[in-house]
C-alpha atoms as a PDB file:
ATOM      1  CA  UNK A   1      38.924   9.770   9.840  1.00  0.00           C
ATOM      2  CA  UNK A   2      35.883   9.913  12.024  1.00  0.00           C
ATOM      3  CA  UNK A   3      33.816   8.645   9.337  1.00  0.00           C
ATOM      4  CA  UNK A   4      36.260   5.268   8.704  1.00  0.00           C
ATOM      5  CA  UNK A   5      36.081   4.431  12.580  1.00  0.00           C
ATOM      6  CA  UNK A   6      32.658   5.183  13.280  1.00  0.00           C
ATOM      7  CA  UNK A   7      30.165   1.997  14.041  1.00  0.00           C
ATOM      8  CA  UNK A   8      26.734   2.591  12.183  1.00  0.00           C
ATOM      9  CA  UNK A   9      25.193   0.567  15.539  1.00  0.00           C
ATOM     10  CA  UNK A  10      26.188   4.160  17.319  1.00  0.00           C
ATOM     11  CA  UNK A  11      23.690   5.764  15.813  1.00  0.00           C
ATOM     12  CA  UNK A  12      19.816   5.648  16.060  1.00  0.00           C
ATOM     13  CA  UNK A  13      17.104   7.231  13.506  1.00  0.00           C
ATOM     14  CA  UNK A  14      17.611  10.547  11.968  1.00  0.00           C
ATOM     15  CA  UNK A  15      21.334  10.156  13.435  1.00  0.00           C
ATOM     16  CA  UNK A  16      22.151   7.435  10.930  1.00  0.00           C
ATOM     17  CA  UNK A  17      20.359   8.905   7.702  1.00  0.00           C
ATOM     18  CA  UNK A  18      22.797  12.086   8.677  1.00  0.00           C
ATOM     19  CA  UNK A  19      25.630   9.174   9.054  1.00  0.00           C
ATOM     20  CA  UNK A  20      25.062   7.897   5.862  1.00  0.00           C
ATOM     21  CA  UNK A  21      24.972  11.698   4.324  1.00  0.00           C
ATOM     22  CA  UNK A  22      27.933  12.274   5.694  1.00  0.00           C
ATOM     23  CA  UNK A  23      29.462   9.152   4.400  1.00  0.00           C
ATOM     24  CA  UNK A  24      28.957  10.068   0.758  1.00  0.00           C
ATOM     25  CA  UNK A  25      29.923  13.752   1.132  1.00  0.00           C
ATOM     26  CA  UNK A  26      33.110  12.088   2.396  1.00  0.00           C
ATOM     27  CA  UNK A  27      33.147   9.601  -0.844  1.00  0.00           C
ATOM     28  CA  UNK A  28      32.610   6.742   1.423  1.00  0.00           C
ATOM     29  CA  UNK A  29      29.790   5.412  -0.932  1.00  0.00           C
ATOM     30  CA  UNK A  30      30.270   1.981  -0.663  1.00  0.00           C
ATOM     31  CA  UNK A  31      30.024   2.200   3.298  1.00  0.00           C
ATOM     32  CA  UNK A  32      27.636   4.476   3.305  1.00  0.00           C
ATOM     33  CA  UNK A  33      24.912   1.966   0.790  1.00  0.00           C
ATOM     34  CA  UNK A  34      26.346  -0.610   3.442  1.00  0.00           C
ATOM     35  CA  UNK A  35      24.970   0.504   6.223  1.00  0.00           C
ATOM     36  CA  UNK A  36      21.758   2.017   3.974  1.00  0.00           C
ATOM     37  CA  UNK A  37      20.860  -1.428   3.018  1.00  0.00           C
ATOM     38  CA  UNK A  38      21.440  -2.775   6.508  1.00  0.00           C
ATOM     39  CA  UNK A  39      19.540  -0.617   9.060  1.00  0.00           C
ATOM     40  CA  UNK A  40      17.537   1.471   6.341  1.00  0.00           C
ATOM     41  CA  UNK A  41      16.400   4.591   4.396  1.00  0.00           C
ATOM     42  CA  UNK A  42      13.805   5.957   6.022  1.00  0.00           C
ATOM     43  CA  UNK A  43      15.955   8.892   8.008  1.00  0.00           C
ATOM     44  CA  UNK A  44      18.157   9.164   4.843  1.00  0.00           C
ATOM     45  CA  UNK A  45      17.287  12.121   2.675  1.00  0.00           C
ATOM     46  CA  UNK A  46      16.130  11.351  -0.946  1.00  0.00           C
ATOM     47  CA  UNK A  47      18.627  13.255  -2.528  1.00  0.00           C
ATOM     48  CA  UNK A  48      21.140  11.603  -0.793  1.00  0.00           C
ATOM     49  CA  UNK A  49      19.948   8.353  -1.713  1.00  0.00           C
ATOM     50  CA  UNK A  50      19.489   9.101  -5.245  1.00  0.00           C
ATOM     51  CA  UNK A  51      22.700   9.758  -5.286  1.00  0.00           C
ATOM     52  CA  UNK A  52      23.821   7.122  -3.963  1.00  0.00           C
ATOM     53  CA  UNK A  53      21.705   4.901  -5.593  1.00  0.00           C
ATOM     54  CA  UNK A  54      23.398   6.528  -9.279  1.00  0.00           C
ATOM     55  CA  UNK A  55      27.077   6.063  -7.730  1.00  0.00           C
ATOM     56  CA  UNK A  56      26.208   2.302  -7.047  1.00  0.00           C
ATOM     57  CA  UNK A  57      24.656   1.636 -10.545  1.00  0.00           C
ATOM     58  CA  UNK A  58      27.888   3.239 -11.842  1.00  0.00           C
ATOM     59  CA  UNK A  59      29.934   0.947  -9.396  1.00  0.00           C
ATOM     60  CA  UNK A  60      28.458  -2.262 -10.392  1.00  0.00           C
ATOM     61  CA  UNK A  61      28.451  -1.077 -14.358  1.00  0.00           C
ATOM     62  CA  UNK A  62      24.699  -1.662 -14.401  1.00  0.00           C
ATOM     63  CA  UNK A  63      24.918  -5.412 -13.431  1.00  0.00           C
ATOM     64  CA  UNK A  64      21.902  -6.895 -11.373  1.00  0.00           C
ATOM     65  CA  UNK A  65      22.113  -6.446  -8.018  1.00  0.00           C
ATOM     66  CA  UNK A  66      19.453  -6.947  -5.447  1.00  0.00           C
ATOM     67  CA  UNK A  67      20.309  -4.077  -3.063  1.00  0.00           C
ATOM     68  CA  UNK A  68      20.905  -1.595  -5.761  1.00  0.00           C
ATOM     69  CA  UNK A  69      17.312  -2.532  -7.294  1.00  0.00           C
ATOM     70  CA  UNK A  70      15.409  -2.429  -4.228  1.00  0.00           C
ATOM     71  CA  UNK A  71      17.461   1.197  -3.549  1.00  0.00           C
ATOM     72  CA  UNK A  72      16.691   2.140  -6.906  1.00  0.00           C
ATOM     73  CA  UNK A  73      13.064   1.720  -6.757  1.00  0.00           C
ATOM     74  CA  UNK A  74      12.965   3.426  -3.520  1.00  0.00           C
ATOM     75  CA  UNK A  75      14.342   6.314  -4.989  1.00  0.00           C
ATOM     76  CA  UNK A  76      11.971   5.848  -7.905  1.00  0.00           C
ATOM     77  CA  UNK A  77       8.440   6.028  -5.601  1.00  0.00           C
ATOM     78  CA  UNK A  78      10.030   9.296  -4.606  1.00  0.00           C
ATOM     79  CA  UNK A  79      10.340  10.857  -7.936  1.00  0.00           C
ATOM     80  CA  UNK A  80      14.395  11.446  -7.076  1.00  0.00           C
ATOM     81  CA  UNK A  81      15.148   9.347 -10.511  1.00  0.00           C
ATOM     82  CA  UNK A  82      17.739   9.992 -12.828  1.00  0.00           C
ATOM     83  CA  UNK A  83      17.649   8.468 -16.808  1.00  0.00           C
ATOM     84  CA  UNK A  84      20.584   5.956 -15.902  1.00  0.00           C
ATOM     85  CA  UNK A  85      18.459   4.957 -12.679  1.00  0.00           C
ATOM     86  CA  UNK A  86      15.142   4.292 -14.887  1.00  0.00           C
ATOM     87  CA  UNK A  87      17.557   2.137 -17.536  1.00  0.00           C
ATOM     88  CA  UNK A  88      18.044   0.184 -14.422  1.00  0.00           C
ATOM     89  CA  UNK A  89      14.988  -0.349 -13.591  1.00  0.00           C
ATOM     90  CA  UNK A  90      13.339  -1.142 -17.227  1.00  0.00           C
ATOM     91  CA  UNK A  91      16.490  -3.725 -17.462  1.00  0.00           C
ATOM     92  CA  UNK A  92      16.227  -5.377 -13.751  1.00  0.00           C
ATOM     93  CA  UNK A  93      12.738  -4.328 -11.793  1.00  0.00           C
ATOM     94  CA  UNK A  94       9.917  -6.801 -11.692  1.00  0.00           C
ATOM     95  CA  UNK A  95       7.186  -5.918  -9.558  1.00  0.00           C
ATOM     96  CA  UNK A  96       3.187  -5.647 -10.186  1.00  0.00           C
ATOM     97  CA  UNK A  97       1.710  -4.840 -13.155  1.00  0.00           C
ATOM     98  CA  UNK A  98       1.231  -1.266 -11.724  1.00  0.00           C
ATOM     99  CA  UNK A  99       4.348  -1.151 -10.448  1.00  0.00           C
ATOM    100  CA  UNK A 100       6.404  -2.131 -13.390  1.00  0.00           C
ATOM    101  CA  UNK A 101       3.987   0.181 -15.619  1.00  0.00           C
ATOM    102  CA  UNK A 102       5.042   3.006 -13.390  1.00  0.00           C
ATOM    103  CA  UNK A 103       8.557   2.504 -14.038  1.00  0.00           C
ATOM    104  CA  UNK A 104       7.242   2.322 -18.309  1.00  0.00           C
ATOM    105  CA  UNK A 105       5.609   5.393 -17.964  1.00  0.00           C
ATOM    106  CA  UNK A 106       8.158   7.209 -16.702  1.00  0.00           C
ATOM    107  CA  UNK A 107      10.761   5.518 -18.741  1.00  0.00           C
ATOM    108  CA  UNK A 108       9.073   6.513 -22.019  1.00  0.00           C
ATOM    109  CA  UNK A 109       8.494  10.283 -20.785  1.00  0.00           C
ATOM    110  CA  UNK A 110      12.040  10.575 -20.222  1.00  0.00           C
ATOM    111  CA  UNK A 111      12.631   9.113 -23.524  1.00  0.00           C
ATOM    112  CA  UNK A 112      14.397   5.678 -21.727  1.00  0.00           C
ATOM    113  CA  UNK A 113      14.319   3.012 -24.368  1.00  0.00           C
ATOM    114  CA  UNK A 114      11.461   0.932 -22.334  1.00  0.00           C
ATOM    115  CA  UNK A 115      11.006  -2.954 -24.060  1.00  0.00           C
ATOM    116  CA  UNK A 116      11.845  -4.960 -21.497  1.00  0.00           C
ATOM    117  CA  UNK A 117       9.425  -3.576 -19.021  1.00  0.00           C
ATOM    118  CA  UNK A 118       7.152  -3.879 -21.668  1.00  0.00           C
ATOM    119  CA  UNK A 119       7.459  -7.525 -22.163  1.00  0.00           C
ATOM    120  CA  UNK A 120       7.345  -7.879 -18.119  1.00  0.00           C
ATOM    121  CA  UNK A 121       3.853  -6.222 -17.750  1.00  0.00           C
ATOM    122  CA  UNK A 122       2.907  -7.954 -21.054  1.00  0.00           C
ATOM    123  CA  UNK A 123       3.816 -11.137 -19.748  1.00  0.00           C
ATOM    124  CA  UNK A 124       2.624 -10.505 -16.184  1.00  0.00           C
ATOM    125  CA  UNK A 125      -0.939  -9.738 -17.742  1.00  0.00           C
ATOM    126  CA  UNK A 126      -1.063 -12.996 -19.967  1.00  0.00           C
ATOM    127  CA  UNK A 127      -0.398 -15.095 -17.103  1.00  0.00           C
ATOM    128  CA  UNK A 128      -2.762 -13.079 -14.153  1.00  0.00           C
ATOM    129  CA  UNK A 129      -4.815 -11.850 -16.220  1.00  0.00           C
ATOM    130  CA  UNK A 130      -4.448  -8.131 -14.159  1.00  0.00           C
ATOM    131  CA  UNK A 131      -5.905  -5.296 -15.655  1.00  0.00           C
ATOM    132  CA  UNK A 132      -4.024  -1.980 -15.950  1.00  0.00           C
ATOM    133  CA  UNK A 133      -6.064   0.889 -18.179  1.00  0.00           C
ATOM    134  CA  UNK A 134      -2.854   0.943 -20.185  1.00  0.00           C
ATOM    135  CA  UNK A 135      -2.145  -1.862 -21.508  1.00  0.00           C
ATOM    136  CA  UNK A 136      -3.083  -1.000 -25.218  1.00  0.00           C
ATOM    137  CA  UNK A 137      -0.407   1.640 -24.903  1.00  0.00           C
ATOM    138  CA  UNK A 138       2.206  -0.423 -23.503  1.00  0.00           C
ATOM    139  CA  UNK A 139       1.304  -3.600 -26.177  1.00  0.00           C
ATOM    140  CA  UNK A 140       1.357  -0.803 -28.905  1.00  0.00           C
ATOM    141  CA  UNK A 141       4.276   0.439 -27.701  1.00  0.00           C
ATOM    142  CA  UNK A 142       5.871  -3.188 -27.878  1.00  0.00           C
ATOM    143  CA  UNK A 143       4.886  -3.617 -30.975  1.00  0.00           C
ATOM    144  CA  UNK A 144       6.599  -0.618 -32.372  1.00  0.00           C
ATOM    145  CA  UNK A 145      10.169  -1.769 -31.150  1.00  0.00           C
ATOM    146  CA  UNK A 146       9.287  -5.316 -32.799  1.00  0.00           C
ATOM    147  CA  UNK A 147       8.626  -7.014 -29.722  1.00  0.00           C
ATOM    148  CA  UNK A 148       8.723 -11.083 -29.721  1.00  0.00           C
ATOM    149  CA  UNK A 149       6.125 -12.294 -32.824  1.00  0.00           C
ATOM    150  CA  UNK A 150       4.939 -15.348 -30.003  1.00  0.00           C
ATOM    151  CA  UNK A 151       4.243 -12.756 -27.238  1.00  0.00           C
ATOM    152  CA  UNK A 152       2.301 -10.326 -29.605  1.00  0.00           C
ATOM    153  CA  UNK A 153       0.379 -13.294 -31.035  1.00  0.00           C
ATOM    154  CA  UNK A 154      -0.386 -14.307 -27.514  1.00  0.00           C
ATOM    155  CA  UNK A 155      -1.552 -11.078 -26.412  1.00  0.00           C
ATOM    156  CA  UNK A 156      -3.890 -10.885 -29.412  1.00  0.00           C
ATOM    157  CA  UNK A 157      -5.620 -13.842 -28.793  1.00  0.00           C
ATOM    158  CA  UNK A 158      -6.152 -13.478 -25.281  1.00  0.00           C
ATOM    159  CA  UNK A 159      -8.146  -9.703 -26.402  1.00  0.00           C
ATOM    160  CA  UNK A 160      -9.928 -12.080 -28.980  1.00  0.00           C
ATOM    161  CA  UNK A 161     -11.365 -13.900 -26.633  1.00  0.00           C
ATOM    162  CA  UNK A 162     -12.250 -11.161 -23.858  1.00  0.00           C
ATOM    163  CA  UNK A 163     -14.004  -9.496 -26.780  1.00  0.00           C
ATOM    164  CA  UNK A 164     -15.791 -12.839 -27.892  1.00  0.00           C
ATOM    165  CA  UNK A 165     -15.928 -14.478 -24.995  1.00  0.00           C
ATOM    166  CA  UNK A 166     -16.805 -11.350 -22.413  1.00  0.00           C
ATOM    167  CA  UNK A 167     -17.907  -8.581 -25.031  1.00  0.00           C
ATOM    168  CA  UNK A 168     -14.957  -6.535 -23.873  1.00  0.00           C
END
């Protein structure tokens, strides 16, 4: 009953990432990613947030939701993931090149059908032209799960002309 009536302004720092425990011990989830998204994770322990973070996914059935990405990523750079968390993130995150082929990597470690993040990075490095060292491994692995014929055909002429072009 505590819990219900308490005022997430009461409490400062480490106080409120033990608030926000206690919240989803209690099964006050939704309250408890409330006040997560609104003052913070940094007190919050990442167990607790990965599991909070997995509850939410579940809540909104996987749809796209801004908060729950941003939460799930955080709990991503920690390494607190769970397979339904990186299926999230290959559907929904779009970040750097190195970012997003984080999120591949570990996606296609854990098994995590991974061709949407694919296309991303693919698509990120046709139009920036960034440079990741593994970006024959990610168009390769694109290509496997027949991947869009106009991207692939893109990608190949853009590494016909850095090899013509800049002998790369």
């Amino acid at each position: 009953e505590f819990l219900e009536q308490a005022d997430a302004d009461d409490f400062h720092g480490k106080d409120r990432g033990e608030y926000v425990h206690l919240l989803c011990e209690q099964g006050f989830y939704q309250n408890a990613f409330d006040t997560a998204c609104n003052y913070g994770y940094e007190k919050t322990d990442d167990r607790v947030l990965a599991r909070l973070c997995q509850f939410m996914i579940e809540e909104k059935d996987g749809a796209m939701d801004r908060d729950v990405l941003k939460l799930a990523y955080r709990v991503f750079e920690r390494g607190k993931y769970t397979e339904s968390m990186l299926e999230y993130l290959v559907c929904w995150f779009e970040g750097t090149v190195k970012q997003m082929r984080k999120v591949w990597k570990a996606a296609v470690s854990m098994e995590v059908g991974a061709t949407a993040i694919a296309e991303r990075i693919l698509r990120q490095i046709l139009l920036t032209g960034a440079y990741i060292s593994d970006r024959e491994k990610i168009f390769s692995y694109y290509c496997e799960r027949q991947g869009s014929s106009d991207l692939i055909c893109t990608y190949l002429s853009m590494r016909a002309i850095e090899y013509l072009v800049h002998d790369e």
